[in-house]
PDB file of N, CA and C in Angstrom:
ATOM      1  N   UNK A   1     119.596-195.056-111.670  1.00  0.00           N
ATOM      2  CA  UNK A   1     119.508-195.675-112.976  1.00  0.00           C
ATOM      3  C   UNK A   1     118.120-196.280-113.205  1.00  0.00           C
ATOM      4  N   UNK A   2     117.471-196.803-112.106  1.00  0.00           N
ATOM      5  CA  UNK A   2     116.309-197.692-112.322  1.00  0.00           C
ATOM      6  C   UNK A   2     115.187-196.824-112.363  1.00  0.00           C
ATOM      7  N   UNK A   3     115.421-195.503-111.986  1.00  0.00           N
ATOM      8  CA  UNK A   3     114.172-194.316-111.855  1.00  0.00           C
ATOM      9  C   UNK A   3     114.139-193.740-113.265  1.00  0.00           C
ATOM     10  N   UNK A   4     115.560-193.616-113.996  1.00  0.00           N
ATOM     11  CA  UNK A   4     115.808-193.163-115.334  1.00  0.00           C
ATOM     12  C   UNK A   4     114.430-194.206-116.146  1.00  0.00           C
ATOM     13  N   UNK A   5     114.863-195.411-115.675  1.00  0.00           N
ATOM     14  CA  UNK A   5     114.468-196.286-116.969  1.00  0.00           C
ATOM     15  C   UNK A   5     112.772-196.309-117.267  1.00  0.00           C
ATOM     16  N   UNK A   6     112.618-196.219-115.560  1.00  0.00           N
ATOM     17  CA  UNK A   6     110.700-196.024-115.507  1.00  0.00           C
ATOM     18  C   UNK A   6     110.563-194.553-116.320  1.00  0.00           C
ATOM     19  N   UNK A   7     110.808-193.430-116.052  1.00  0.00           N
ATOM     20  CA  UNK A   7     110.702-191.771-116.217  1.00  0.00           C
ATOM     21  C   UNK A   7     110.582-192.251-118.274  1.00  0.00           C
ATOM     22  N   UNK A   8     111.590-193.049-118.788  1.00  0.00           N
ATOM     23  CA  UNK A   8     111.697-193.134-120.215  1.00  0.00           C
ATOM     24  C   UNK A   8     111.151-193.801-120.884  1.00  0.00           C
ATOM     25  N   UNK A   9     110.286-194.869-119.956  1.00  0.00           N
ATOM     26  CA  UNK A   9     108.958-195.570-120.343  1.00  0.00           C
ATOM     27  C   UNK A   9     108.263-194.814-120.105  1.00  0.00           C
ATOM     28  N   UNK A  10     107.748-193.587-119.473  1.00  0.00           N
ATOM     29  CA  UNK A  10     106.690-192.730-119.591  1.00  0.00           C
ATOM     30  C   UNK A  10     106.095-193.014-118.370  1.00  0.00           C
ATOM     31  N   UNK A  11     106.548-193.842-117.361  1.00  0.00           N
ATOM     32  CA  UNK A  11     105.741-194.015-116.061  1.00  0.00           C
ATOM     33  C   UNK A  11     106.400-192.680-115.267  1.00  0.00           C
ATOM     34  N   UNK A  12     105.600-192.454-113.971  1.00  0.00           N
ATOM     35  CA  UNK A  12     106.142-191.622-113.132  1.00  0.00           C
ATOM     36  C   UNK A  12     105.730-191.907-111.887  1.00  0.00           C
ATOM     37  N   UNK A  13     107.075-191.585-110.712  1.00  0.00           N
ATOM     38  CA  UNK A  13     106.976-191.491-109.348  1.00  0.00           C
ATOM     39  C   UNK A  13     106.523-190.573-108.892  1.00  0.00           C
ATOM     40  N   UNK A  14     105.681-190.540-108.131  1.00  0.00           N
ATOM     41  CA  UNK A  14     104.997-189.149-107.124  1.00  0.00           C
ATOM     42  C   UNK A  14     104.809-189.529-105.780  1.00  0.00           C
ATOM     43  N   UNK A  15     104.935-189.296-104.712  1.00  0.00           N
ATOM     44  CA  UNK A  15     104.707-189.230-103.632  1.00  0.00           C
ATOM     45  C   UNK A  15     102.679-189.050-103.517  1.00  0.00           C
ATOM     46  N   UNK A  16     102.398-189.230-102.931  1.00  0.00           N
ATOM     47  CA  UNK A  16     100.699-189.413-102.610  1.00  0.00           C
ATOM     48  C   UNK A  16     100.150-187.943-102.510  1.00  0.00           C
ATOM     49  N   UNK A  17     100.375-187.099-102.354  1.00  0.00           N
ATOM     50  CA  UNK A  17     100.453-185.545-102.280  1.00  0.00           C
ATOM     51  C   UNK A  17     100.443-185.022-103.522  1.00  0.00           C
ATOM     52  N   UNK A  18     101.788-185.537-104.826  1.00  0.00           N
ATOM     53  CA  UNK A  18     101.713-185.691-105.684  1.00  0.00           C
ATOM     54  C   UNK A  18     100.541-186.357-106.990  1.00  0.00           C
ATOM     55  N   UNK A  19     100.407-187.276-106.246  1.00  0.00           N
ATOM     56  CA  UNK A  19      99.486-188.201-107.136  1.00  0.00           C
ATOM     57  C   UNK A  19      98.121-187.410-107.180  1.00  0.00           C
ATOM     58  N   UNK A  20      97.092-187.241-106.095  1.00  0.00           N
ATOM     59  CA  UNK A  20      96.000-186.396-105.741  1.00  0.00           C
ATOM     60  C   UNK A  20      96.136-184.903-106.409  1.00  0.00           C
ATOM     61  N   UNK A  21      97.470-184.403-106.493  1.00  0.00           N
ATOM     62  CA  UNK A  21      97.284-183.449-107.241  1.00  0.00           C
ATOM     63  C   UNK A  21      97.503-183.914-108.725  1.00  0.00           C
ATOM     64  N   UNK A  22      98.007-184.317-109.260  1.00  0.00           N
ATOM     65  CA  UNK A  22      98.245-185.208-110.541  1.00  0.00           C
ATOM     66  C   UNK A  22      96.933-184.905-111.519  1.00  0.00           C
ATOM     67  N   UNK A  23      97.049-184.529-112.483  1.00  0.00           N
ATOM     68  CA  UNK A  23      95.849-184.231-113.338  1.00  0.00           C
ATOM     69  C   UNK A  23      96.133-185.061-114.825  1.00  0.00           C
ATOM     70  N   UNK A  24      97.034-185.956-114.715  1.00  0.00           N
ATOM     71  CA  UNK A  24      96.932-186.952-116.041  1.00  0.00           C
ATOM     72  C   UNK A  24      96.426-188.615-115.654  1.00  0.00           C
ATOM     73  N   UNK A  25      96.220-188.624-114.395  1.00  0.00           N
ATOM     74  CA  UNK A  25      95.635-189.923-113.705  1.00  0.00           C
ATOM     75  C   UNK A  25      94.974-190.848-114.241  1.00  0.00           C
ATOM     76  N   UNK A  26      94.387-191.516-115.104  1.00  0.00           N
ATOM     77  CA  UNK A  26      93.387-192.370-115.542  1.00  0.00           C
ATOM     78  C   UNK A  26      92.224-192.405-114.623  1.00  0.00           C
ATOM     79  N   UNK A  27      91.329-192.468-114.965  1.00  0.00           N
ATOM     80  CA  UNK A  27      89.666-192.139-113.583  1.00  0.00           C
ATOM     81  C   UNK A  27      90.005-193.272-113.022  1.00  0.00           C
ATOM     82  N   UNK A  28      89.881-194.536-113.622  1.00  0.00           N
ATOM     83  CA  UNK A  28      89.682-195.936-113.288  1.00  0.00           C
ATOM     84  C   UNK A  28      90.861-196.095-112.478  1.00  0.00           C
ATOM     85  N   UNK A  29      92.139-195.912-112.836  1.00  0.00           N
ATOM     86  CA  UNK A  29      93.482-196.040-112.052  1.00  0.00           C
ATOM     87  C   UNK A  29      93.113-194.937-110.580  1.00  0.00           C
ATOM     88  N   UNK A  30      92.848-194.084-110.811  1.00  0.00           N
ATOM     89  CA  UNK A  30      92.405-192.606-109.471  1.00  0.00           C
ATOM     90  C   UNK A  30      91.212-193.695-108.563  1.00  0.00           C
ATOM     91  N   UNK A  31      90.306-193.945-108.927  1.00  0.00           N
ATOM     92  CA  UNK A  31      89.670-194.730-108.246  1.00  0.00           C
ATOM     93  C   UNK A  31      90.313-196.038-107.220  1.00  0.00           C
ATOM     94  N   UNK A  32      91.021-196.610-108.276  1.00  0.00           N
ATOM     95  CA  UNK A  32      91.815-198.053-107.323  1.00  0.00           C
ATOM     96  C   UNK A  32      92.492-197.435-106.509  1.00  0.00           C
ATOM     97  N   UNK A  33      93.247-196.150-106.512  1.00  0.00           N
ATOM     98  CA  UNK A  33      94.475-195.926-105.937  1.00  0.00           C
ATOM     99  C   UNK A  33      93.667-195.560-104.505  1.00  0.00           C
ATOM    100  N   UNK A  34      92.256-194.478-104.543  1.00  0.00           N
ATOM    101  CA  UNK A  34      91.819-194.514-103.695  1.00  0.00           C
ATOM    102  C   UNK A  34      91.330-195.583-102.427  1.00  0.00           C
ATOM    103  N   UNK A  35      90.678-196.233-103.203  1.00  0.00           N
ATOM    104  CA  UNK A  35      90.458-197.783-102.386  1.00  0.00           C
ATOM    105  C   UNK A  35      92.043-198.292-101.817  1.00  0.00           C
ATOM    106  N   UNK A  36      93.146-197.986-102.390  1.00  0.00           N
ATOM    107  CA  UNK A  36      94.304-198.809-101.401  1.00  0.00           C
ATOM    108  C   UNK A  36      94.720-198.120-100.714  1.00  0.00           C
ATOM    109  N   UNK A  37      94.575-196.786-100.828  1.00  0.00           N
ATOM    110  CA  UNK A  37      95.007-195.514 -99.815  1.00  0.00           C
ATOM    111  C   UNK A  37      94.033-195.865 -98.819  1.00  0.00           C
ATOM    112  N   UNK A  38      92.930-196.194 -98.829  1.00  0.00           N
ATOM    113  CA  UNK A  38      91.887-196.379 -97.796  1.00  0.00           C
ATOM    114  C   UNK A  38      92.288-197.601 -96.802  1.00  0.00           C
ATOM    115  N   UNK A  39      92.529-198.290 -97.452  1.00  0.00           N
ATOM    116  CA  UNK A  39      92.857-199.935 -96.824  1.00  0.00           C
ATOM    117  C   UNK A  39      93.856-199.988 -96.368  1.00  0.00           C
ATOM    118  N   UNK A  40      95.240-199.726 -97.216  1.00  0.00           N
ATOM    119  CA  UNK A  40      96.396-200.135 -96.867  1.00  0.00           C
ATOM    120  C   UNK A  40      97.344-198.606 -96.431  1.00  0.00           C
ATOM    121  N   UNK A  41      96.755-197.911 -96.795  1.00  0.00           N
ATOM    122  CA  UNK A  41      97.588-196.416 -97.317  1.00  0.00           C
ATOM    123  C   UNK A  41      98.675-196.425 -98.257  1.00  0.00           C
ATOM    124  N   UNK A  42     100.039-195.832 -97.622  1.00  0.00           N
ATOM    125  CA  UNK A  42     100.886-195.664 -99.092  1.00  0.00           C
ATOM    126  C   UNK A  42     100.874-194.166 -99.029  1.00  0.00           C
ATOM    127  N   UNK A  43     103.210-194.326 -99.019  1.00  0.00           N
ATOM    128  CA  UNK A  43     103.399-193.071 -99.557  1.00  0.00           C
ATOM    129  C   UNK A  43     103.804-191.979-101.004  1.00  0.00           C
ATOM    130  N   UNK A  44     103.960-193.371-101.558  1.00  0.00           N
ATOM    131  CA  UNK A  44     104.121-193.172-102.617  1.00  0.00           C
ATOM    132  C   UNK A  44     103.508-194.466-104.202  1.00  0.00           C
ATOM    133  N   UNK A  45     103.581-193.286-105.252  1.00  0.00           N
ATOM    134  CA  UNK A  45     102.985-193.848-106.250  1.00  0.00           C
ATOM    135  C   UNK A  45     103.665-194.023-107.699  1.00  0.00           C
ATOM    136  N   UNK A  46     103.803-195.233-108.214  1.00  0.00           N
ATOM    137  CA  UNK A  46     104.263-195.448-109.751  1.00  0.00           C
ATOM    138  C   UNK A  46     102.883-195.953-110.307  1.00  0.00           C
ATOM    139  N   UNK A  47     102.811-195.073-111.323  1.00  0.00           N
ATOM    140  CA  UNK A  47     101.779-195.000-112.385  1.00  0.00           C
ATOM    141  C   UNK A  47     102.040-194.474-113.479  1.00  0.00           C
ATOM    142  N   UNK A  48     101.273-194.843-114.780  1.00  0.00           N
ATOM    143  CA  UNK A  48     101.023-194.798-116.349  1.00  0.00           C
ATOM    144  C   UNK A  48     100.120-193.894-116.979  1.00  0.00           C
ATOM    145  N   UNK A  49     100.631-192.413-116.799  1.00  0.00           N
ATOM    146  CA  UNK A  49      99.819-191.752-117.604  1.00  0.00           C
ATOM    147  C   UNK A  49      98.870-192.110-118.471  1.00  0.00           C
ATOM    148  N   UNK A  50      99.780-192.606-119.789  1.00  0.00           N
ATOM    149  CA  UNK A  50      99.229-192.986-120.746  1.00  0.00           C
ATOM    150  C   UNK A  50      98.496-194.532-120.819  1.00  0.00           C
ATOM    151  N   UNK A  51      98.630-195.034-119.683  1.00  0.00           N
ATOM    152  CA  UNK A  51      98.285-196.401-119.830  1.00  0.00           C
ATOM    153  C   UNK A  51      96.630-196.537-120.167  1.00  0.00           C
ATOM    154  N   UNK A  52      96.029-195.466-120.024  1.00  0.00           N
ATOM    155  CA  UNK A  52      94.615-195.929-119.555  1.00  0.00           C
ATOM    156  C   UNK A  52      93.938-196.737-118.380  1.00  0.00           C
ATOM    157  N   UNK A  53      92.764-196.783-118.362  1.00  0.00           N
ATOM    158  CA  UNK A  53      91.899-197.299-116.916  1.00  0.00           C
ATOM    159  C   UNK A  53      92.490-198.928-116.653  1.00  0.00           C
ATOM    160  N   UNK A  54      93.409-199.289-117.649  1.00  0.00           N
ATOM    161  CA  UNK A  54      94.131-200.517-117.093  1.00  0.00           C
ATOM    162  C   UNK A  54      95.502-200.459-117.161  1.00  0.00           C
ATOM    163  N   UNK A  55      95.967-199.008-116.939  1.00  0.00           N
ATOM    164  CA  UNK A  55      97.223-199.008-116.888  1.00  0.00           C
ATOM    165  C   UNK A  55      97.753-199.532-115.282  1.00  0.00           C
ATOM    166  N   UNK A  56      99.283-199.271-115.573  1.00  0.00           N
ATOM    167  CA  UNK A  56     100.081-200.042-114.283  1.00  0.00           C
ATOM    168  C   UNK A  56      99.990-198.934-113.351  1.00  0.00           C
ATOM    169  N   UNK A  57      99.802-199.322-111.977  1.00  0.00           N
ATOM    170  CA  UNK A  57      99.654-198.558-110.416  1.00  0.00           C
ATOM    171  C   UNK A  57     100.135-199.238-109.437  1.00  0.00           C
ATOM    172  N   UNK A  58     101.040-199.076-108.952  1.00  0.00           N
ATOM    173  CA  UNK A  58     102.130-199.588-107.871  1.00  0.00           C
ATOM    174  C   UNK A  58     102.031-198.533-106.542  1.00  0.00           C
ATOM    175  N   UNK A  59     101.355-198.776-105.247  1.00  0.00           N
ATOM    176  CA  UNK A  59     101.731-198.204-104.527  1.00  0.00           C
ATOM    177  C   UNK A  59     101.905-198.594-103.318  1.00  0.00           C
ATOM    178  N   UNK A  60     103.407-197.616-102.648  1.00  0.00           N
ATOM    179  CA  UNK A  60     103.929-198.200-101.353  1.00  0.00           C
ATOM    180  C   UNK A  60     104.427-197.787-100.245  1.00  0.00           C
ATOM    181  N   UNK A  61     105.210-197.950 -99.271  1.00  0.00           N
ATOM    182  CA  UNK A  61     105.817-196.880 -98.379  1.00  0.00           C
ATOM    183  C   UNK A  61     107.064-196.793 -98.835  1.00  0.00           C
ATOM    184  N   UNK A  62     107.738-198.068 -99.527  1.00  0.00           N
ATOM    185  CA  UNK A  62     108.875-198.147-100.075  1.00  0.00           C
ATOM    186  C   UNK A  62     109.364-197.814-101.344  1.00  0.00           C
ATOM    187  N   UNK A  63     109.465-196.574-101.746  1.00  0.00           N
ATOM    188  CA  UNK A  63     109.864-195.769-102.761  1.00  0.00           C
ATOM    189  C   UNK A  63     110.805-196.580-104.195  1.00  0.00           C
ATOM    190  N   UNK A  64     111.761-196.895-103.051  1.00  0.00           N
ATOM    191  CA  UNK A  64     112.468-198.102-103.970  1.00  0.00           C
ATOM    192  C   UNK A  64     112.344-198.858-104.415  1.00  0.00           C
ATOM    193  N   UNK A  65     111.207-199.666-103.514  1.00  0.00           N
ATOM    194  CA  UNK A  65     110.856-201.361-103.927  1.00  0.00           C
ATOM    195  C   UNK A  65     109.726-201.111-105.433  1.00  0.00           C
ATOM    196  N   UNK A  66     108.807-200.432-105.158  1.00  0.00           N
ATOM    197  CA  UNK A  66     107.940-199.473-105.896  1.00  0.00           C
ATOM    198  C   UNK A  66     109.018-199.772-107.760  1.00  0.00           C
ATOM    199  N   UNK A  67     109.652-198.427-107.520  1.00  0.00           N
ATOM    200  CA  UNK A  67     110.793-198.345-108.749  1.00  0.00           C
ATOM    201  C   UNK A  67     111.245-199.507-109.117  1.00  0.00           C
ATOM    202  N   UNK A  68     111.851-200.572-108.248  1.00  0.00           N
ATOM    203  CA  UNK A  68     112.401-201.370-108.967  1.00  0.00           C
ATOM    204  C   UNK A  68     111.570-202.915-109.412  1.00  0.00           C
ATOM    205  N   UNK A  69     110.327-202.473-108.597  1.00  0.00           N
ATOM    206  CA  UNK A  69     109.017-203.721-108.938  1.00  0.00           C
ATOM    207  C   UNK A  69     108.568-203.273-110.431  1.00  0.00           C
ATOM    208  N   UNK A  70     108.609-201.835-111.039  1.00  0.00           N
ATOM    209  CA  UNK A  70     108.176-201.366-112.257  1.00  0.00           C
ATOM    210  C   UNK A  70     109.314-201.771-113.149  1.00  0.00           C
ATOM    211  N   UNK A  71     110.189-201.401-113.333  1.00  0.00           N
ATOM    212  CA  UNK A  71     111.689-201.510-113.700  1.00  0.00           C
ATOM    213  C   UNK A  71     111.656-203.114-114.287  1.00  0.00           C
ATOM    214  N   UNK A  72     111.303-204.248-113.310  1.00  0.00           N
ATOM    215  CA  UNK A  72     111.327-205.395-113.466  1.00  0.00           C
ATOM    216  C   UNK A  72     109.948-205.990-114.535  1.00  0.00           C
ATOM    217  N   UNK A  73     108.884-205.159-114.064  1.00  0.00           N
ATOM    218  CA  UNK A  73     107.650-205.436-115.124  1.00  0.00           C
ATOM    219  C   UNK A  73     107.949-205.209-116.071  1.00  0.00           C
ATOM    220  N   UNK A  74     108.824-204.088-116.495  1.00  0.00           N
ATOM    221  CA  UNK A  74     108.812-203.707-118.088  1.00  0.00           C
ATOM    222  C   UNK A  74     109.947-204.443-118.633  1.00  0.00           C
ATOM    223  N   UNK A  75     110.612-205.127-118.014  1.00  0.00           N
ATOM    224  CA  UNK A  75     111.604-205.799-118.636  1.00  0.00           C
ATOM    225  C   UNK A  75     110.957-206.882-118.716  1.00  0.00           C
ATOM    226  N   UNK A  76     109.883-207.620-118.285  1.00  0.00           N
ATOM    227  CA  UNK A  76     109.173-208.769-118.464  1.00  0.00           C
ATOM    228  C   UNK A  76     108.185-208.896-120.124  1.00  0.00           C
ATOM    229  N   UNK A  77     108.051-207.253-120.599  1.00  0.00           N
ATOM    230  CA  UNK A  77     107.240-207.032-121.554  1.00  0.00           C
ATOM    231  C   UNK A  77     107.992-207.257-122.978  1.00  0.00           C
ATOM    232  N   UNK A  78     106.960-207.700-123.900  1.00  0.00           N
ATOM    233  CA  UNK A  78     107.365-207.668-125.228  1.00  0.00           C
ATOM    234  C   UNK A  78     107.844-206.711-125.846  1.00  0.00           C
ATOM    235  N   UNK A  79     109.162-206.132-126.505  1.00  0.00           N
ATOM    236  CA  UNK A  79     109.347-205.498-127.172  1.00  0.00           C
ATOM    237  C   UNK A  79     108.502-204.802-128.459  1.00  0.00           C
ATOM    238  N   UNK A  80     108.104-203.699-129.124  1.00  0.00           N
ATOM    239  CA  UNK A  80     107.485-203.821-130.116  1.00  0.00           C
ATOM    240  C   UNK A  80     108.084-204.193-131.090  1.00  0.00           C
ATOM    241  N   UNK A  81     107.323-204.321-132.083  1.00  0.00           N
ATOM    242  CA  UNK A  81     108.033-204.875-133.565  1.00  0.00           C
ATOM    243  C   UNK A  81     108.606-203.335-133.836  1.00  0.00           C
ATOM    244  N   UNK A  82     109.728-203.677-134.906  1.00  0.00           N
ATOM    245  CA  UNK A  82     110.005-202.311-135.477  1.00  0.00           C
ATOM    246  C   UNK A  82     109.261-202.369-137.021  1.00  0.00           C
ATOM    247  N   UNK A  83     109.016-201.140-137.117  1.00  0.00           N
ATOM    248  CA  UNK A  83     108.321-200.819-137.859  1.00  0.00           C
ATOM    249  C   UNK A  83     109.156-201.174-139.284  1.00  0.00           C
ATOM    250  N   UNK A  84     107.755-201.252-140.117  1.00  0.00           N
ATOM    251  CA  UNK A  84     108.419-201.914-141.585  1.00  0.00           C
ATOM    252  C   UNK A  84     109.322-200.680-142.367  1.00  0.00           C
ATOM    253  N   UNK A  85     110.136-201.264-143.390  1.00  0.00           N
ATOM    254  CA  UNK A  85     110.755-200.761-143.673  1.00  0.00           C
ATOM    255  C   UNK A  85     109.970-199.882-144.677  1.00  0.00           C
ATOM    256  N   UNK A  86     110.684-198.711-144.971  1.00  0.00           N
ATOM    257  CA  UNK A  86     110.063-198.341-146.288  1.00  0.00           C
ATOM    258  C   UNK A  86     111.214-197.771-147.460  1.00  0.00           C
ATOM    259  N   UNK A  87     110.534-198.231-148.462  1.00  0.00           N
ATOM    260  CA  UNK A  87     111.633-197.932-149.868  1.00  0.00           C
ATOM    261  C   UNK A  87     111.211-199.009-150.177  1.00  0.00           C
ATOM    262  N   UNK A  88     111.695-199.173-151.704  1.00  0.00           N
ATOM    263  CA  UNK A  88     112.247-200.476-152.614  1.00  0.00           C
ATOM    264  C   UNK A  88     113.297-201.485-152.306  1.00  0.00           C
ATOM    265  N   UNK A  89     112.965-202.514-152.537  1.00  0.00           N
ATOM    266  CA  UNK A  89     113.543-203.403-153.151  1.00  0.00           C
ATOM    267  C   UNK A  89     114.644-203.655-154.784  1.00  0.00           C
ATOM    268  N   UNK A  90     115.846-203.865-154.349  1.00  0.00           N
ATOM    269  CA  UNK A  90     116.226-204.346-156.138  1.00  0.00           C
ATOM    270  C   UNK A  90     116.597-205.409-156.280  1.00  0.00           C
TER     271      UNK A  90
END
């Protein structure tokens, strides 16, 4: 359920194998991920396509903890507004 909810925010899980091959990466996000693969390693990765060079990057050995550390961020986030209505008034 908690992998559903990241996948429908548009984030995605990849394994590190995955990620390196990954061709929607953000440069700036590809860069950090490198530096923690260097330091800490990590087998796996939650990241934000669309986020841009300050999008979200979570990576760990724990697949799960990973998923449900994202899961918990986005429930921390503001909803958007819904969009205005359109039509008249009477």
């Amino acid at each position: 359920m908690t992998e559903q909810i990241l996948t429908a925010a548009g984030f995605k899980i990849v394994t590190r194998a995955g990620f390196d091959a990954a061709t929607d990466v953000p440069a700036a996000v590809r860069l950090v991920a490198e530096r923690i693969f260097k330091r800490w390693g990590g087998d796996f990765v939650v990241y934000d396509p669309a986020g841009g060079d300050d999008g979200w990057l979570l990576i760990d050995d724990d697949r799960d903890q990973i998923i449900g550390e994202t899961v918990e961020h986005l429930g921390r986030l503001k909803p958007e507004p819904p969009a205005p209505a359109q039509g008249s008034l009477f």
